[in-house]
N, C-alpha and C. Protein backbone atom coordinates (compact mmCIF):
# COMPACT_ATOMS: atom_id res chain seq x y z
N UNK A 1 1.03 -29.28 1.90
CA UNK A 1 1.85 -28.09 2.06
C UNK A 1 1.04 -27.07 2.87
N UNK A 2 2.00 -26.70 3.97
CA UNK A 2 1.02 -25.73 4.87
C UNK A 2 0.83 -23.88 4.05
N UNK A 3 -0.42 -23.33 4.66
CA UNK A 3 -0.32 -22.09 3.58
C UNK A 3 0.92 -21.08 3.60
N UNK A 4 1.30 -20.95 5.26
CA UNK A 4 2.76 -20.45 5.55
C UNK A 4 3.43 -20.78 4.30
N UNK A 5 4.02 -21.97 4.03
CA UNK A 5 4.44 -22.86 3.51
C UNK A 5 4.67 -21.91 1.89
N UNK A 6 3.31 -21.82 1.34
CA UNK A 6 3.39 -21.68 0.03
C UNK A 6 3.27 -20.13 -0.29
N UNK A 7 2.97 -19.62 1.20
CA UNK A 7 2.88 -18.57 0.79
C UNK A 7 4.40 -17.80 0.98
N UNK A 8 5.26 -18.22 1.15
CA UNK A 8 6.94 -18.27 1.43
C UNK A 8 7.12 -18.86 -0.23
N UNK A 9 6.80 -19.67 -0.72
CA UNK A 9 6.84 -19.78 -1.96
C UNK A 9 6.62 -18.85 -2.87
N UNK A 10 5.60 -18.73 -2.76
CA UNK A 10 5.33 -17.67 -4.03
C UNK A 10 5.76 -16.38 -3.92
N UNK A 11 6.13 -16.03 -2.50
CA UNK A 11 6.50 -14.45 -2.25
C UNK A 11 8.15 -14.29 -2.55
N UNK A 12 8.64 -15.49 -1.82
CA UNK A 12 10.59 -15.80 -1.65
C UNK A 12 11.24 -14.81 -3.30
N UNK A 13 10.52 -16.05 -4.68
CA UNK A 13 11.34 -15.43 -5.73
C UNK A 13 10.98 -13.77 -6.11
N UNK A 14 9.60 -13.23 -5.48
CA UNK A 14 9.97 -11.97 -5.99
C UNK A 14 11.11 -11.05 -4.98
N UNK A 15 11.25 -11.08 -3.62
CA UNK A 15 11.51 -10.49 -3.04
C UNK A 15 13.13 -10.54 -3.23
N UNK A 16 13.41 -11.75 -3.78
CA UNK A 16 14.85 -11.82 -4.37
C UNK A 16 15.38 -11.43 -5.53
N UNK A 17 14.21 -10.89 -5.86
CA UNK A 17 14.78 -9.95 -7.20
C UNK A 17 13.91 -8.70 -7.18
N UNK A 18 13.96 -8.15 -5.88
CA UNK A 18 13.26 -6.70 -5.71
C UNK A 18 14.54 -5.62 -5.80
N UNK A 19 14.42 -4.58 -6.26
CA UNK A 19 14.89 -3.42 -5.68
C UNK A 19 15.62 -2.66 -4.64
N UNK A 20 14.99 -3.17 -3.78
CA UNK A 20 14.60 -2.37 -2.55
C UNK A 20 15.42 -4.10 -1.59
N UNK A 21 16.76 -3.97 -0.39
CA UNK A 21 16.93 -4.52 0.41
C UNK A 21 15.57 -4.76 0.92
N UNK A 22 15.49 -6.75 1.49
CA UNK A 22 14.31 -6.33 2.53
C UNK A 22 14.95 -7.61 3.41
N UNK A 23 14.58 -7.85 4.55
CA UNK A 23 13.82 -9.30 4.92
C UNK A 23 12.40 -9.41 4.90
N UNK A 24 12.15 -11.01 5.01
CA UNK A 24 11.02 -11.63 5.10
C UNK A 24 10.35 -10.85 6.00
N UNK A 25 10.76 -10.35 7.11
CA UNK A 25 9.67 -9.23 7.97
C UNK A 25 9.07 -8.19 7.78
N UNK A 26 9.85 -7.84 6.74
CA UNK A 26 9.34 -6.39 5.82
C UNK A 26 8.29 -6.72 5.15
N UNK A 27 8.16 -8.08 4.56
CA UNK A 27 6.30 -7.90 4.12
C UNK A 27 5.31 -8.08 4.48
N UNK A 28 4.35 -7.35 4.23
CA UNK A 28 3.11 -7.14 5.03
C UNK A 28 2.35 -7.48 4.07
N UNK A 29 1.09 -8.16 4.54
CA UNK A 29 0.09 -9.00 3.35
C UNK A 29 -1.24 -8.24 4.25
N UNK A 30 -2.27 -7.63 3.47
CA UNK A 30 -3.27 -7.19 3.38
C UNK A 30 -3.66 -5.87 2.97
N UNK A 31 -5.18 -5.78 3.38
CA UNK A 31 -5.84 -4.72 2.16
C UNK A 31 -5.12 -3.31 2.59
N UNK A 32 -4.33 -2.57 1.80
CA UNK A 32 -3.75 -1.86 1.57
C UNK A 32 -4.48 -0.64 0.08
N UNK A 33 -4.22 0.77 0.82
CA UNK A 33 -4.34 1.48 -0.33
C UNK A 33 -3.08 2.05 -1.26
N UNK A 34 -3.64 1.92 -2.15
CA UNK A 34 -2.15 2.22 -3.50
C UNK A 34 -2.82 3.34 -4.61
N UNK A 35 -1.83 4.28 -4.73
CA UNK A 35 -1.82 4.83 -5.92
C UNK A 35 -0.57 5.11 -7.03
N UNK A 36 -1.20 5.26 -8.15
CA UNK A 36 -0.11 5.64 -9.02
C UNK A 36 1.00 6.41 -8.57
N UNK A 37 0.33 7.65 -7.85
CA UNK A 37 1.46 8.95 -7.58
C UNK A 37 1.36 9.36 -6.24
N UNK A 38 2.61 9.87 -5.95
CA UNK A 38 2.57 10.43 -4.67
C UNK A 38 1.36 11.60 -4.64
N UNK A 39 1.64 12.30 -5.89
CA UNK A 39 0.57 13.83 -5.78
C UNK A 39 -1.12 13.07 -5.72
N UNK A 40 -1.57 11.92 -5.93
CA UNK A 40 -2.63 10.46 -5.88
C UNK A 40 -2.68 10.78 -4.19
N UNK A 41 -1.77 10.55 -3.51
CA UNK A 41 -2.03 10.04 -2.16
C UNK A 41 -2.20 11.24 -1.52
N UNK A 42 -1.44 12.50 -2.04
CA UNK A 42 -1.73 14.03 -1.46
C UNK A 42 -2.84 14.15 -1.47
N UNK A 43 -3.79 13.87 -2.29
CA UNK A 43 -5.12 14.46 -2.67
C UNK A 43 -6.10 13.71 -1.91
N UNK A 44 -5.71 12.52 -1.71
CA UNK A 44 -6.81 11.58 -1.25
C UNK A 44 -6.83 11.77 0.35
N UNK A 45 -5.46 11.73 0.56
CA UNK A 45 -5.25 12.68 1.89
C UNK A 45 -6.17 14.14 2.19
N UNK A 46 -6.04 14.98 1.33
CA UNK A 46 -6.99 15.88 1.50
C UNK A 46 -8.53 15.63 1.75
N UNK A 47 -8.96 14.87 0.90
CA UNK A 47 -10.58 14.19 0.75
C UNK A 47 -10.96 13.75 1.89
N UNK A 48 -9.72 13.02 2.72
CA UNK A 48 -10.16 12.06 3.39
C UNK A 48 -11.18 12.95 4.96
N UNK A 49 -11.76 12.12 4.92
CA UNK A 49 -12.51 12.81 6.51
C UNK A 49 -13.27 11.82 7.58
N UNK A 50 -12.42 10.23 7.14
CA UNK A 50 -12.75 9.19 7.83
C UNK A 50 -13.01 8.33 6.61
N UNK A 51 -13.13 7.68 5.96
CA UNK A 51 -14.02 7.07 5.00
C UNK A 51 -13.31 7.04 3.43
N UNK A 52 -12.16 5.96 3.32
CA UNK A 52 -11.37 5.86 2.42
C UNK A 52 -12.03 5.91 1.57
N UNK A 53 -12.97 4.85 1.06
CA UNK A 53 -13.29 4.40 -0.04
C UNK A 53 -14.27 5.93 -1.12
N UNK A 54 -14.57 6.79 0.03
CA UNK A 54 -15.19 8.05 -0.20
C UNK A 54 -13.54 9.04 -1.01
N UNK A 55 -13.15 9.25 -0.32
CA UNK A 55 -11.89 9.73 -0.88
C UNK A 55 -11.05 9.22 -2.08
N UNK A 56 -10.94 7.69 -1.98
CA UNK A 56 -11.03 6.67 -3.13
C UNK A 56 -11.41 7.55 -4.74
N UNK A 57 -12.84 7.44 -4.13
CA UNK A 57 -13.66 8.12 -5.61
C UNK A 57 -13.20 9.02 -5.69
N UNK A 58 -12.98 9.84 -4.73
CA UNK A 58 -12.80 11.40 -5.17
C UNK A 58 -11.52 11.35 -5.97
N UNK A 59 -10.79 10.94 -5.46
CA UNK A 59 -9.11 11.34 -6.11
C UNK A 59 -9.56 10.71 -7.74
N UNK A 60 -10.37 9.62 -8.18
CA UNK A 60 -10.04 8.80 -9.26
C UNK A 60 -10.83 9.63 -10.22
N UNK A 61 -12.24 10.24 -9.86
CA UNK A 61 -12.70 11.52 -10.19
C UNK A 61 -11.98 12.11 -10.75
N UNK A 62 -11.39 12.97 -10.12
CA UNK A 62 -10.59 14.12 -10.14
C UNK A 62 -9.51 13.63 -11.61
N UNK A 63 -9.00 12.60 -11.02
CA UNK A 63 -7.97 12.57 -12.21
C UNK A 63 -8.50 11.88 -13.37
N UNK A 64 -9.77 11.42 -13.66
CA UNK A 64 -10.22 10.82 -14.63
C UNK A 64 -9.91 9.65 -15.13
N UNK A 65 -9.13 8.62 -13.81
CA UNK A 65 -9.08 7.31 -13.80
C UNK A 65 -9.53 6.53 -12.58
N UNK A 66 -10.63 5.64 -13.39
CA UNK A 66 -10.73 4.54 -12.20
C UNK A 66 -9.99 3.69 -11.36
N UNK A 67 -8.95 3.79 -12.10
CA UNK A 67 -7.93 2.46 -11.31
C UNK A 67 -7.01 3.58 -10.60
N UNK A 68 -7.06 4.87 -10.71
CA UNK A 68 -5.81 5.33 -10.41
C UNK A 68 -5.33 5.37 -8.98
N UNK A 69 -6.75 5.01 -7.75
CA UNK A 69 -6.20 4.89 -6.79
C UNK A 69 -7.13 3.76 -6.45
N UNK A 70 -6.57 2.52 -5.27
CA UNK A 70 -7.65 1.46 -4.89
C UNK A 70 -7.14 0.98 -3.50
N UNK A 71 -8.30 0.48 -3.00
CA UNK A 71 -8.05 -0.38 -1.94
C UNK A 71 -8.16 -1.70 -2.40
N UNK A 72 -6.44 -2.64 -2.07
CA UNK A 72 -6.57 -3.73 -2.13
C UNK A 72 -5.94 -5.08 -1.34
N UNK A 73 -6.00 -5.88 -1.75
CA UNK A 73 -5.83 -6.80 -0.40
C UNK A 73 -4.35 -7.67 -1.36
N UNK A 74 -3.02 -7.28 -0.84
CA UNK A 74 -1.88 -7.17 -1.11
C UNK A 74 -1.04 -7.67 -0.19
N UNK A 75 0.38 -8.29 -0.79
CA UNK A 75 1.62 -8.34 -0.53
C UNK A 75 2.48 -7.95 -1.00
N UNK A 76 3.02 -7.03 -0.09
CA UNK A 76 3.74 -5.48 -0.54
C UNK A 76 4.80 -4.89 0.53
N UNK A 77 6.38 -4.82 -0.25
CA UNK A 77 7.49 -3.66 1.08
C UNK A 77 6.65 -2.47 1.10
N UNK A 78 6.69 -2.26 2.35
CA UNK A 78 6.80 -0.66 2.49
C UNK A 78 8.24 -0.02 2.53
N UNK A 79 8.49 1.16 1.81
CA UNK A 79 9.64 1.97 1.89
C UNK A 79 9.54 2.86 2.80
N UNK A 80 10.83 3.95 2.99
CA UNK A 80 11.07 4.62 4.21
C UNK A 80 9.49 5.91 4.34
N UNK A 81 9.38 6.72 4.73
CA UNK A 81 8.41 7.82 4.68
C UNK A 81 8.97 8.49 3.95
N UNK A 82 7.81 8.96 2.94
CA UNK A 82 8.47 10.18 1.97
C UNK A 82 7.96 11.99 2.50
N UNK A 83 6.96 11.41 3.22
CA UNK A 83 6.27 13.24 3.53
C UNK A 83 5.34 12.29 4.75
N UNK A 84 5.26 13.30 5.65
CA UNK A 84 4.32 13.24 6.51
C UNK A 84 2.92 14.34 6.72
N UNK A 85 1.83 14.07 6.59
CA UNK A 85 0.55 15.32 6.51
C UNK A 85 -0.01 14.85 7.74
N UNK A 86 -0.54 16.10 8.29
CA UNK A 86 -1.32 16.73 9.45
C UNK A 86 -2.70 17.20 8.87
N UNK A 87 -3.95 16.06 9.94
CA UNK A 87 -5.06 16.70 9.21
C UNK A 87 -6.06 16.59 10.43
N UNK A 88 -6.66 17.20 10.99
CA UNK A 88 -7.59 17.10 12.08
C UNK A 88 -8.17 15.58 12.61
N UNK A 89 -8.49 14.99 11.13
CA UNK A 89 -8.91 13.48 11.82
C UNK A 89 -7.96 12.32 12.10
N UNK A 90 -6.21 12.81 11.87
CA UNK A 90 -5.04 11.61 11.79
C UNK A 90 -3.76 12.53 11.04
N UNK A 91 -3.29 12.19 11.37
CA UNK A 91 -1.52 12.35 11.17
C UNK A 91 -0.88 11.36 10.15
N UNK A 92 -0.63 11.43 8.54
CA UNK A 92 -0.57 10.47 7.79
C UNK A 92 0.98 10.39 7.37
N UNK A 93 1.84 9.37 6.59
CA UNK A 93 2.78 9.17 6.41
C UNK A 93 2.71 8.71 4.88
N UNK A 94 2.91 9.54 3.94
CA UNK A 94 2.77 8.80 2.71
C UNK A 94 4.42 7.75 2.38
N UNK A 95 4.03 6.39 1.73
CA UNK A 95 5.48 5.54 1.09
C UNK A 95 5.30 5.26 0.22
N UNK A 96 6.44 5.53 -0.21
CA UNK A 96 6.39 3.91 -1.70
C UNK A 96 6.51 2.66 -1.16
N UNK A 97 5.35 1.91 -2.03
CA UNK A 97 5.37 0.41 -1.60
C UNK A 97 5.73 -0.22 -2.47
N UNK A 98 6.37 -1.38 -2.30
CA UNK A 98 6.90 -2.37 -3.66
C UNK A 98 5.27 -3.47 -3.55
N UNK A 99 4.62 -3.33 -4.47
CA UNK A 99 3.74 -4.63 -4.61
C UNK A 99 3.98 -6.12 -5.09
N UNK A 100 4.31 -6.89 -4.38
CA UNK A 100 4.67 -8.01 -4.80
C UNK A 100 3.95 -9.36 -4.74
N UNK A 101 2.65 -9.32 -4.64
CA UNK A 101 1.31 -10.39 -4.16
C UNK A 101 0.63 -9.82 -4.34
N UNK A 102 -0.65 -10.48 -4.96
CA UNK A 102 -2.01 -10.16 -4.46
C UNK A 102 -2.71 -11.16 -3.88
N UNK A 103 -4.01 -10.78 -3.18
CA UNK A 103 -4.18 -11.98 -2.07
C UNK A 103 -5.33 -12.38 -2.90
N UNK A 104 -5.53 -13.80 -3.19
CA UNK A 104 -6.58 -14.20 -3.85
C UNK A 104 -7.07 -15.72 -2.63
N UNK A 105 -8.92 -15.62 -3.20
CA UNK A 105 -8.83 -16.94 -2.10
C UNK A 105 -8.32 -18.54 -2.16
N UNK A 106 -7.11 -18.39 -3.02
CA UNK A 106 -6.47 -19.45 -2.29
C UNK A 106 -4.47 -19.23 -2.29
N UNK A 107 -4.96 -18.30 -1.74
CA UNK A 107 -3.82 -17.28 -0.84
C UNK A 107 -3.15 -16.73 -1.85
N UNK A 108 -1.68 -16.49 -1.29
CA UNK A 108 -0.74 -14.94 -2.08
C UNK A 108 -0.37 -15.01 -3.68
N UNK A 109 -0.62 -14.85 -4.58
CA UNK A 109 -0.41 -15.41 -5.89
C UNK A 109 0.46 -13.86 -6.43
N UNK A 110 2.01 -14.42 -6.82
CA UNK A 110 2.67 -13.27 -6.76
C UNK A 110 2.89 -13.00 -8.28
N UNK A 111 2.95 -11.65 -8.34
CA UNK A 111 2.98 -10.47 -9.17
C UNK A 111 4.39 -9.81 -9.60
N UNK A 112 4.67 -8.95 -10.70
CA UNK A 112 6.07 -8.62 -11.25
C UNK A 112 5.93 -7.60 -10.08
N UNK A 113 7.08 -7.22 -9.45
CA UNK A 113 7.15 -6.23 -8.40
C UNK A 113 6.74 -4.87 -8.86
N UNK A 114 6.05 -4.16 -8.30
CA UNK A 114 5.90 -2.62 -8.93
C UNK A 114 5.68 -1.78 -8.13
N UNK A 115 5.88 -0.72 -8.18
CA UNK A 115 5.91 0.30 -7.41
C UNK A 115 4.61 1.15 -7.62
N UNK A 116 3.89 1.24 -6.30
CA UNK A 116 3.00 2.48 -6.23
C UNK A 116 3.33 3.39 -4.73
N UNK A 117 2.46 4.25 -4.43
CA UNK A 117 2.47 4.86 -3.62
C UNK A 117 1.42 4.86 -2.66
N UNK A 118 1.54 4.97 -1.71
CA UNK A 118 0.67 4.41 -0.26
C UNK A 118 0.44 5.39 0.71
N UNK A 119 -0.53 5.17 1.80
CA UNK A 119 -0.38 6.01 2.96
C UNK A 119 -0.66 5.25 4.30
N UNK A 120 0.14 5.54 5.44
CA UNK A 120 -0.16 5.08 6.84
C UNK A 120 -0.42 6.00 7.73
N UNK A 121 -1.31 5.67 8.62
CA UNK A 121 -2.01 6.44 9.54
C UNK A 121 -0.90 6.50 10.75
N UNK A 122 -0.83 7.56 11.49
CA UNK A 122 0.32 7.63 12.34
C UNK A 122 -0.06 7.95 13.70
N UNK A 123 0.24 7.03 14.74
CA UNK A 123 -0.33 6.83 15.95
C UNK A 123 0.59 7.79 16.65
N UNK A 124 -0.02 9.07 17.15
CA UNK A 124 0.48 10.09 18.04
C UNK A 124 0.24 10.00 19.31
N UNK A 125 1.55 10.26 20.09
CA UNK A 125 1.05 10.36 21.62
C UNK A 125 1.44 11.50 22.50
N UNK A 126 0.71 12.12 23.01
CA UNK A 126 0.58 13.31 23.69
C UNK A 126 1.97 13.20 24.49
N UNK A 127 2.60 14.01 24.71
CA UNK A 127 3.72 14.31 25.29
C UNK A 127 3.62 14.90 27.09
């Protein structure tokens, strides 16, 4: 069985009982950051000044959980944009993501769908 193959397997039954309309193009597999809360991704947004995993700590700090925000290596919808932030080093787009995989090494091994909250970097072009 090719990994394509299984990895269409293991992803197919969650995405058919997600939430959220998708197609198969809508998921995106890799290391991705997630937090509990949108007000999670505000903050880390603030921290940030190049250097996730620095901001990472800070937000989990702050709120007095380790897990509460992480970088991880995922198969996950992204939803529409909920807020967009402006910050000297990038232009960010916070979403809700549906998590539906995690990537282990011997590929996508899928998960009850759940919802956290995310951020994407937003490629601006001078006008």
């Amino acid at each position: 069985m090719t990994f394509a193959r299984r990895i269409v397997l293991l992803i197919l039954p969650s995405i058919l009982l997600m939430e959220l309309p998708a197609q198969a193009a809508d998921v995106q597999v890799g290391t991705a950051l997630v937090c509990d809360t949108e007000q999670q991704v505000e903050r880390l947004i603030a921290f940030y000044d190049g250097d996730a995993e620095t901001a990472v700590e800070a937000v989990n700090a702050e709120v007095r959980d380790p897990t509460a925000c992480t970088l991880a290596e995922i198969a996950y919808v992204p939803g529409p944009p909920l807020a967009t932030t402006r910050k000297r080093v990038a232009t960010f787009q916070i979403v809700q993501v549906l998590v539906i995989g995690i990537v282990t090494p011997n590929g996508v091994q899928s998960v009850e769908p759940t919802h956290f909250f995310s951020v994407q970097e937003v490629e601006e072009r001078d006008a």
